[in-house]
N, C-alpha and C. Protein backbone atom coordinates (compact mmCIF):
# COMPACT_ATOMS: atom_id res chain seq x y z
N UNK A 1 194.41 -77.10 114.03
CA UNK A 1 193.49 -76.22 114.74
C UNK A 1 194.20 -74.88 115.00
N UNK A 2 193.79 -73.73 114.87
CA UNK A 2 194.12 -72.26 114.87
C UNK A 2 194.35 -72.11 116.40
N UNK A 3 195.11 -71.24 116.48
CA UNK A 3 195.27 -70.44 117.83
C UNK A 3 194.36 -70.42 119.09
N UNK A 4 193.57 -69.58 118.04
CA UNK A 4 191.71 -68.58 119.18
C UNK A 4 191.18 -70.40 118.46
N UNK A 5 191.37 -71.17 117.86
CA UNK A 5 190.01 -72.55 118.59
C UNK A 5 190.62 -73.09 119.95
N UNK A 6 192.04 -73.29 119.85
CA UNK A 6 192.79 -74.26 120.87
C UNK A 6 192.29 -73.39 122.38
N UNK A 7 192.46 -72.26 122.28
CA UNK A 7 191.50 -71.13 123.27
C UNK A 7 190.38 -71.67 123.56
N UNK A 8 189.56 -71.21 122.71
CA UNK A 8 188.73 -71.18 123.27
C UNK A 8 187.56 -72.96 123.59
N UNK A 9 188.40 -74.12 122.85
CA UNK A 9 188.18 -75.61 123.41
C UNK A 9 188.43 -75.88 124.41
N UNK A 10 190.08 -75.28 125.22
CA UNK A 10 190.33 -75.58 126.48
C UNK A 10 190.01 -74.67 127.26
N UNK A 11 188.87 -73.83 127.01
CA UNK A 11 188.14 -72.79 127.94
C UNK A 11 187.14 -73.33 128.53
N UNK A 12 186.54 -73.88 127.14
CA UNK A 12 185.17 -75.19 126.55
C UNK A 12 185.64 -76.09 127.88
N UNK A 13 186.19 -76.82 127.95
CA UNK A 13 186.52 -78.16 128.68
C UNK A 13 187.12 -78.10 130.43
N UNK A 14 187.46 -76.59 129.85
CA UNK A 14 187.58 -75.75 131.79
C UNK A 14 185.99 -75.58 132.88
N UNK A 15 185.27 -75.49 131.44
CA UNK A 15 183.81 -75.03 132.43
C UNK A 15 183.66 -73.85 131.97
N UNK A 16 183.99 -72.78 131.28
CA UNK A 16 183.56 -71.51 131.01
C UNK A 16 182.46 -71.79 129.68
N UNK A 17 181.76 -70.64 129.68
CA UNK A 17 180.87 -70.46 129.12
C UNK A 17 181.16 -70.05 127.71
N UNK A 18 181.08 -70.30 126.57
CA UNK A 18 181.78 -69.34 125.50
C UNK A 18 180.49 -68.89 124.66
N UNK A 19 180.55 -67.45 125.04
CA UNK A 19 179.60 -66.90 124.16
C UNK A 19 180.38 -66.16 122.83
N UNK A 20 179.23 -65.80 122.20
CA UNK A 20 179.76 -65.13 120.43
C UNK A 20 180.91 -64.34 120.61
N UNK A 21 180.36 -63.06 121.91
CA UNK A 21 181.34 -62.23 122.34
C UNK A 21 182.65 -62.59 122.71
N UNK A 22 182.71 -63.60 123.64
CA UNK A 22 184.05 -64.58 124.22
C UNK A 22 184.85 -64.59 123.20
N UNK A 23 184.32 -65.48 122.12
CA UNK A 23 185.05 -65.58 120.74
C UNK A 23 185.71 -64.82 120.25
N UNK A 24 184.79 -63.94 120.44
CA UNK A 24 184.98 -62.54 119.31
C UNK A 24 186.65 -62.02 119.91
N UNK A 25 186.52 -61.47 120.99
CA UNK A 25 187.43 -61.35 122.14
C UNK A 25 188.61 -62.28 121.95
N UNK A 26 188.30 -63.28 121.62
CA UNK A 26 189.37 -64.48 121.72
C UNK A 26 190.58 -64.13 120.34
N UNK A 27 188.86 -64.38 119.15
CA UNK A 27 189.74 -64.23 117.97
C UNK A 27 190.51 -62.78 117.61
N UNK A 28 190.34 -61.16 118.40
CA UNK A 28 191.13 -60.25 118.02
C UNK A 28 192.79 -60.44 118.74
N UNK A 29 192.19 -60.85 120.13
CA UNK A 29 193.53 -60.60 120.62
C UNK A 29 194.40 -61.96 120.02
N UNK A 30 194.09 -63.34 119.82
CA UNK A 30 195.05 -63.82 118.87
C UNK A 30 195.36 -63.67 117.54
N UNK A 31 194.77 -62.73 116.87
CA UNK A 31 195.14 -62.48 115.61
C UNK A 31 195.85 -60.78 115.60
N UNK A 32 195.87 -60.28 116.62
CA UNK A 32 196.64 -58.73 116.58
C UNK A 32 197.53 -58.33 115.85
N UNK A 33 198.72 -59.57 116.51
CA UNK A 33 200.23 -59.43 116.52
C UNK A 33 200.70 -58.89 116.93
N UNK A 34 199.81 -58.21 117.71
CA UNK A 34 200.76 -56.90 118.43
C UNK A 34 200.25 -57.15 120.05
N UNK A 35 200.55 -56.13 121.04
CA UNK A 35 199.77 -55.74 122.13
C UNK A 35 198.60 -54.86 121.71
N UNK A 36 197.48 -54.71 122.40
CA UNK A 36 196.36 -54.81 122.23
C UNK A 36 195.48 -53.95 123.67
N UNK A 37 194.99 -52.85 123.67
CA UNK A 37 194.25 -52.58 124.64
C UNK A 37 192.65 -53.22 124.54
N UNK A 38 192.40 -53.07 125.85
CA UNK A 38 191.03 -53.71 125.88
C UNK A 38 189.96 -52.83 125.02
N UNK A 39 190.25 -51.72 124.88
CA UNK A 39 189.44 -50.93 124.18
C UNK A 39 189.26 -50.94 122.55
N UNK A 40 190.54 -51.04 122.29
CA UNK A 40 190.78 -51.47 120.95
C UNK A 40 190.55 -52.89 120.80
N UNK A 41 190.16 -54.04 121.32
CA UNK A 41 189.63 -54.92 121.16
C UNK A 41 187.83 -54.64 120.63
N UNK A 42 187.53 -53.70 121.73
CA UNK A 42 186.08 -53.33 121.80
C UNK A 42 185.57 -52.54 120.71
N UNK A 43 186.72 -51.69 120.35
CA UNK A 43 186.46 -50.80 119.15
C UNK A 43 186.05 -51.57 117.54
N UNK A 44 186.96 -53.19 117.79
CA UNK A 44 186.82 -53.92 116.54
C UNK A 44 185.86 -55.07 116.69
N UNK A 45 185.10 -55.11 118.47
CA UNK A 45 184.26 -56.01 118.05
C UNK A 45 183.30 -55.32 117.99
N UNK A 46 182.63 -53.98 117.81
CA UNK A 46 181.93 -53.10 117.38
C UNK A 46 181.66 -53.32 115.65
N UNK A 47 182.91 -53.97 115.06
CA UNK A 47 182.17 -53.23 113.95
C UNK A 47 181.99 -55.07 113.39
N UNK A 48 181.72 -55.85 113.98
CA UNK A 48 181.13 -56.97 114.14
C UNK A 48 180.05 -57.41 114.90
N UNK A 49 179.73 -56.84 115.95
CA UNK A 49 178.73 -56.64 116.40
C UNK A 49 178.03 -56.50 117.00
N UNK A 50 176.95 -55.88 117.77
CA UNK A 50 176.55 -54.40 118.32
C UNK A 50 176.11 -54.79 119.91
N UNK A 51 175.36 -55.99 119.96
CA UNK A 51 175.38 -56.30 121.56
C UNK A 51 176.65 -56.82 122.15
N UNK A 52 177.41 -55.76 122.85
CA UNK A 52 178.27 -56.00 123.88
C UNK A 52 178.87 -54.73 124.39
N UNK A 53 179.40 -54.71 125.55
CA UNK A 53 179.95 -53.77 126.21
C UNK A 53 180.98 -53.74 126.64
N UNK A 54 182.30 -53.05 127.00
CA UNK A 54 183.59 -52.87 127.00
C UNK A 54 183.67 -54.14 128.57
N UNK A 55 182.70 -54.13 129.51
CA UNK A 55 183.20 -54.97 130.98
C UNK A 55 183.10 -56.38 130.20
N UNK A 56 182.42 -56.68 129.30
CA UNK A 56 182.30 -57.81 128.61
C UNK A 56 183.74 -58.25 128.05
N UNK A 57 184.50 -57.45 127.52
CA UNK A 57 185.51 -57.29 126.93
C UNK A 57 186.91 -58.01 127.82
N UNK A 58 186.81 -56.76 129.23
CA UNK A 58 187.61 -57.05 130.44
C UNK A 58 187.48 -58.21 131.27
N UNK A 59 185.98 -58.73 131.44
CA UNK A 59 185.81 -60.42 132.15
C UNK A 59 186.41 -61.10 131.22
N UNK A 60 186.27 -61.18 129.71
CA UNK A 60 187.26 -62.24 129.16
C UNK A 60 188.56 -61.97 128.90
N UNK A 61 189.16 -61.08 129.15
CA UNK A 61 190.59 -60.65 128.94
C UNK A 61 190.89 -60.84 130.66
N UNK A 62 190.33 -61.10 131.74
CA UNK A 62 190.61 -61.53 133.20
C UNK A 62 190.73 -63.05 133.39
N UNK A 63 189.58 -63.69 132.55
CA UNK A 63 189.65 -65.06 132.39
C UNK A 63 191.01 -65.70 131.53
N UNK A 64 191.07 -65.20 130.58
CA UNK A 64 192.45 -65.48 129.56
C UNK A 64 193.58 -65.03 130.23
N UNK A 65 194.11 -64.21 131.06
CA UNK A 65 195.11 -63.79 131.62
C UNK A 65 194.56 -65.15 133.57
N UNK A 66 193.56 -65.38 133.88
CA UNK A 66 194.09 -65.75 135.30
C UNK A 66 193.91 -67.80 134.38
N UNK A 67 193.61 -67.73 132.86
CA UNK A 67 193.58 -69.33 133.12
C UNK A 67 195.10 -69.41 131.86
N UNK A 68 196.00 -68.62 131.88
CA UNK A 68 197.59 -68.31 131.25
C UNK A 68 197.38 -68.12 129.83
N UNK A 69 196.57 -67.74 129.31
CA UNK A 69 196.23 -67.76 127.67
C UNK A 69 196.65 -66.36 127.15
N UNK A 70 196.79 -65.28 128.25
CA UNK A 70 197.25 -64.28 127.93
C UNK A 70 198.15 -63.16 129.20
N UNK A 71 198.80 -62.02 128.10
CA UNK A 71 199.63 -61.85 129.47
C UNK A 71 199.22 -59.98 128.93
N UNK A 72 199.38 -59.42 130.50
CA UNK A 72 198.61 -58.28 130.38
C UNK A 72 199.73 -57.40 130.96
N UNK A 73 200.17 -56.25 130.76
CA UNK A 73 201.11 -55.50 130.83
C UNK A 73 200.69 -54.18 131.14
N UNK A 74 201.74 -53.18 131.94
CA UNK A 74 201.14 -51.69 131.89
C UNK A 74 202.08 -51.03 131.60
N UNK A 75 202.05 -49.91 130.46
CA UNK A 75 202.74 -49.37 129.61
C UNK A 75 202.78 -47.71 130.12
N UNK A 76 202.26 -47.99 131.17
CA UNK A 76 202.63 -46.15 132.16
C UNK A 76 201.16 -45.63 131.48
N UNK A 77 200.73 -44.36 132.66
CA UNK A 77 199.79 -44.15 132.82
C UNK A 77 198.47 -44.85 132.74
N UNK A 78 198.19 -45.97 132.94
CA UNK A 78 196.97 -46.72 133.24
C UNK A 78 196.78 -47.69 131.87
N UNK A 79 197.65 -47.04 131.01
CA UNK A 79 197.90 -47.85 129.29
C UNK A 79 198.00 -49.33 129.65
N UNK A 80 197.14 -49.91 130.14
CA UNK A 80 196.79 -51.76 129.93
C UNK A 80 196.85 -52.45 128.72
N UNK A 81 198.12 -52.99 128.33
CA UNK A 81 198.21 -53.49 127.49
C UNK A 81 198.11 -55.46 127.35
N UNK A 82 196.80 -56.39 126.23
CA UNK A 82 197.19 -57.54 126.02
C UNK A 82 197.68 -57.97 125.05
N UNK A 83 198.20 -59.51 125.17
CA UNK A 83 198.81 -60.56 123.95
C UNK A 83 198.50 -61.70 124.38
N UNK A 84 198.48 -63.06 123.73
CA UNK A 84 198.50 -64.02 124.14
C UNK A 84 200.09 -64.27 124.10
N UNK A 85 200.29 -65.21 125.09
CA UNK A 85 201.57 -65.83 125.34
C UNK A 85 202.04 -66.15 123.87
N UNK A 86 201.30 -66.98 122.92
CA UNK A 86 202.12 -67.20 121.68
C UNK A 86 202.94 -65.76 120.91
N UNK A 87 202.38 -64.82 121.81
CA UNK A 87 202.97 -63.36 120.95
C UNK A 87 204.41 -63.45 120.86
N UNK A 88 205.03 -64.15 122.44
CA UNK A 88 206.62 -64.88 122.61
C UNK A 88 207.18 -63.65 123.69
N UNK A 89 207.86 -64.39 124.86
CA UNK A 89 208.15 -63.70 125.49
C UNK A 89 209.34 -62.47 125.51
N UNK A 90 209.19 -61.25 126.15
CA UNK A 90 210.32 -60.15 126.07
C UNK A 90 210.04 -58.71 126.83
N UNK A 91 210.44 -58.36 127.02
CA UNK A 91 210.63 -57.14 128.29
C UNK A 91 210.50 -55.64 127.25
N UNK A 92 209.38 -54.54 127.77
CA UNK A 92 209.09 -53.72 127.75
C UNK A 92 209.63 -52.75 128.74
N UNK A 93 210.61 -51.83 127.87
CA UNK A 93 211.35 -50.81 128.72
C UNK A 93 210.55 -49.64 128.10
N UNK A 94 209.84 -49.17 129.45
CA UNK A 94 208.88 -47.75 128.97
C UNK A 94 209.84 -46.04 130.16
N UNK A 95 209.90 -45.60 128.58
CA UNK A 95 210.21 -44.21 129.43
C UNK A 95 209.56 -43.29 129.86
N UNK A 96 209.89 -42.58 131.48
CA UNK A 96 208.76 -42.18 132.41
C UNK A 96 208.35 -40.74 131.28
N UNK A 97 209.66 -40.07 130.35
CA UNK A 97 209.33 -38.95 130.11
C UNK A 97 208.92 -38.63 128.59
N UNK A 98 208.85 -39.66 128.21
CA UNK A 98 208.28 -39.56 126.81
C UNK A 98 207.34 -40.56 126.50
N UNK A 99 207.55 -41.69 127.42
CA UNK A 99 206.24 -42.79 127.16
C UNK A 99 206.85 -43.79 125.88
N UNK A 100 208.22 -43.61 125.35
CA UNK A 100 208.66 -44.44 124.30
C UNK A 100 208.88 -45.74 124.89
N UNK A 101 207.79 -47.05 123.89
CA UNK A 101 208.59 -48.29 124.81
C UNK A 101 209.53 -48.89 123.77
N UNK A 102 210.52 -50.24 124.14
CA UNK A 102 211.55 -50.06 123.40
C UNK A 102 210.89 -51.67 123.96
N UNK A 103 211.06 -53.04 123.35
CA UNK A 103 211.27 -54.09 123.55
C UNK A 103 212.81 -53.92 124.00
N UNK A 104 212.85 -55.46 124.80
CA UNK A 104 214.18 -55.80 125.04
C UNK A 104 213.62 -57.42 125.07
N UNK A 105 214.55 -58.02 124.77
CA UNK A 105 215.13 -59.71 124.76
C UNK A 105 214.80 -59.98 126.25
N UNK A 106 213.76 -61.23 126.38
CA UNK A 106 213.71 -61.13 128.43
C UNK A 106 215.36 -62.33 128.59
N UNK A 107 215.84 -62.89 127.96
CA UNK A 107 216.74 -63.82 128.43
C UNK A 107 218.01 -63.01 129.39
N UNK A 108 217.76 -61.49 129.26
CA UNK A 108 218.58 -60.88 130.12
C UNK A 108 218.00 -60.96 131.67
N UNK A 109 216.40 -61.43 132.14
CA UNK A 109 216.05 -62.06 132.92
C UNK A 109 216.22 -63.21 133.51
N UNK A 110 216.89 -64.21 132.97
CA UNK A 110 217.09 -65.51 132.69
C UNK A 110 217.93 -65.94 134.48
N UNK A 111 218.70 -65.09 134.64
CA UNK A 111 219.77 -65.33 135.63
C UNK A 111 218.97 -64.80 136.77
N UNK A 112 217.79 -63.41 137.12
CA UNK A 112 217.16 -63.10 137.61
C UNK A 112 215.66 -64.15 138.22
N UNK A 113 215.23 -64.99 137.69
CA UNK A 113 213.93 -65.95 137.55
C UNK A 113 215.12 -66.68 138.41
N UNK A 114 216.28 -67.43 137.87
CA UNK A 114 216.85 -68.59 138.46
C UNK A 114 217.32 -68.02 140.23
N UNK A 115 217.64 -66.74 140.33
CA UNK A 115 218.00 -66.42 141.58
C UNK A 115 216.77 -66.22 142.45
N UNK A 116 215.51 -65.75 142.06
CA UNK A 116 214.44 -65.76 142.88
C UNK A 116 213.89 -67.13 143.10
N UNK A 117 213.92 -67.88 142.31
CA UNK A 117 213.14 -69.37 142.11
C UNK A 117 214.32 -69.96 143.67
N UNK A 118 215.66 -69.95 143.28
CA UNK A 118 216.60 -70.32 144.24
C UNK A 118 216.39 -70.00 145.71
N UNK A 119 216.49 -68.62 145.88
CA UNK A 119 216.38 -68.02 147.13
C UNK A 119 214.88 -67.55 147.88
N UNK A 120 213.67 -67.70 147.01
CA UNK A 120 212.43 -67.37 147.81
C UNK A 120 211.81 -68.62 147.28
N UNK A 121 211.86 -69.35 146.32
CA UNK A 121 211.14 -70.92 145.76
C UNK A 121 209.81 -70.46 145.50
N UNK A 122 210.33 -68.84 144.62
CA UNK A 122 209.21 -68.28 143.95
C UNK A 122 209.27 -68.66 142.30
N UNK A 123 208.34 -69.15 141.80
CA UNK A 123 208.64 -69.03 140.19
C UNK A 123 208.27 -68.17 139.59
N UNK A 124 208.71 -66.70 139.08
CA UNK A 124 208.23 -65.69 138.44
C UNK A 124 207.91 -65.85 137.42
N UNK A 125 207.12 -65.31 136.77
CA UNK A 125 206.44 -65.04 135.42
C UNK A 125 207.46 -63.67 134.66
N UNK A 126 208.18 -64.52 134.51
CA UNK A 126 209.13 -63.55 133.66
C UNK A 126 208.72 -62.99 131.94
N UNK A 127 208.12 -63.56 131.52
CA UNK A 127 208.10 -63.54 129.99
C UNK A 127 207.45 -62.24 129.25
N UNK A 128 206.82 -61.21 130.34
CA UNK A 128 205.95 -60.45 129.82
C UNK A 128 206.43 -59.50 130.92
N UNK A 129 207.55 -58.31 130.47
CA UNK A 129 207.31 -57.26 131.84
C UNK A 129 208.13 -56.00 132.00
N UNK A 130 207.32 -55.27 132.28
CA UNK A 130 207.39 -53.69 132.22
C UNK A 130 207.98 -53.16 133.20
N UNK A 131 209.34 -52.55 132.50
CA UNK A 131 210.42 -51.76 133.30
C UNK A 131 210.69 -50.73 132.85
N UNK A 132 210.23 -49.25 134.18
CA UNK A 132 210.20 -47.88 133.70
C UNK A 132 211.75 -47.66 134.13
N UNK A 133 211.96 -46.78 133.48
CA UNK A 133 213.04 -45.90 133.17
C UNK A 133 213.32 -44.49 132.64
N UNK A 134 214.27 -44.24 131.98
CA UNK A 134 214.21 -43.27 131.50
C UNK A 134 215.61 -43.37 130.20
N UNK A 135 214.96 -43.02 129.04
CA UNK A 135 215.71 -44.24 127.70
C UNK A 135 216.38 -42.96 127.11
N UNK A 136 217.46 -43.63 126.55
CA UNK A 136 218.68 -42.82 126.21
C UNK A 136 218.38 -41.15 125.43
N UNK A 137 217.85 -41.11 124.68
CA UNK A 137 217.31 -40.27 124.29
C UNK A 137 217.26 -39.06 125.25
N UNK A 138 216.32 -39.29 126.26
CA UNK A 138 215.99 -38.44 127.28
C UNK A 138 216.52 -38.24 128.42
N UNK A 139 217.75 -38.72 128.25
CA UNK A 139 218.98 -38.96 129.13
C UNK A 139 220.16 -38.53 128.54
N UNK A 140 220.34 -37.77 127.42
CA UNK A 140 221.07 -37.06 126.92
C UNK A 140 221.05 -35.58 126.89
């Protein structure tokens, strides 16, 4: 079974509703490969097909991000970026003055998750997360 079915069966079996659109929604953002704005989701289920509207877009990209199917990021200035978790976890270093993001490896988090989990018996959601800065380049 593909990605966007295993989605959208255990959406099926949560109680949500899955309409054409849902799908539609389901199947761009697991087939991207990349990060993914909600708009550019909307832009490609446009040319598939014509009843739906961008809040349509955002209720199922709210549902997939609050039931863990996807993880939603902000890339500076209001730039909302998604993936599904299978995209694989890693840290987005965005610079304040050029907007360049640079992946980084999250296992440099690794020691960070274990000290908060330790000392507040918080479990962070480490796998997906955006740290501004200012990247070498523009620091030279």
């Amino acid at each position: 079974m593909s990605h966007c079915n295993t989605i959208i069966d255990t959406l099926r079996q949560r109680g949500y509703r899955i309409t054409p659109q849902r799908e539609i929604v389901v199947d761009i953002l697991a087939h991207a490969g990349r990060h993914i704005t909600a708009e550019e989701i909307f832009d490609q289920m446009q040319k598939r097909i014509r009843v739906t509207n961008l809040s349509t877009v955002y209720r199922t990209l709210d549902v997939l991000w609050e039931e863990g199917f996807a993880c939603r990021n902000d890339l500076s200035e209001g730039k909302t970026v998604y993936a599904t978790h299978q995209h694989g976890p890693h840290i987005h270093l965005v610079c304040r003055r050029c907007d360049a993001v640079l992946d980084a490896n999250s296992q440099v988090l690794d020691a960070m998750g274990e000290e908060i989990r330790s000392r507040y018996g918080f479990d962070a959601d480490l796998q997906h997360l955006s740290i501004f800065g200012i990247c070498a380049d523009c620091s030279a």
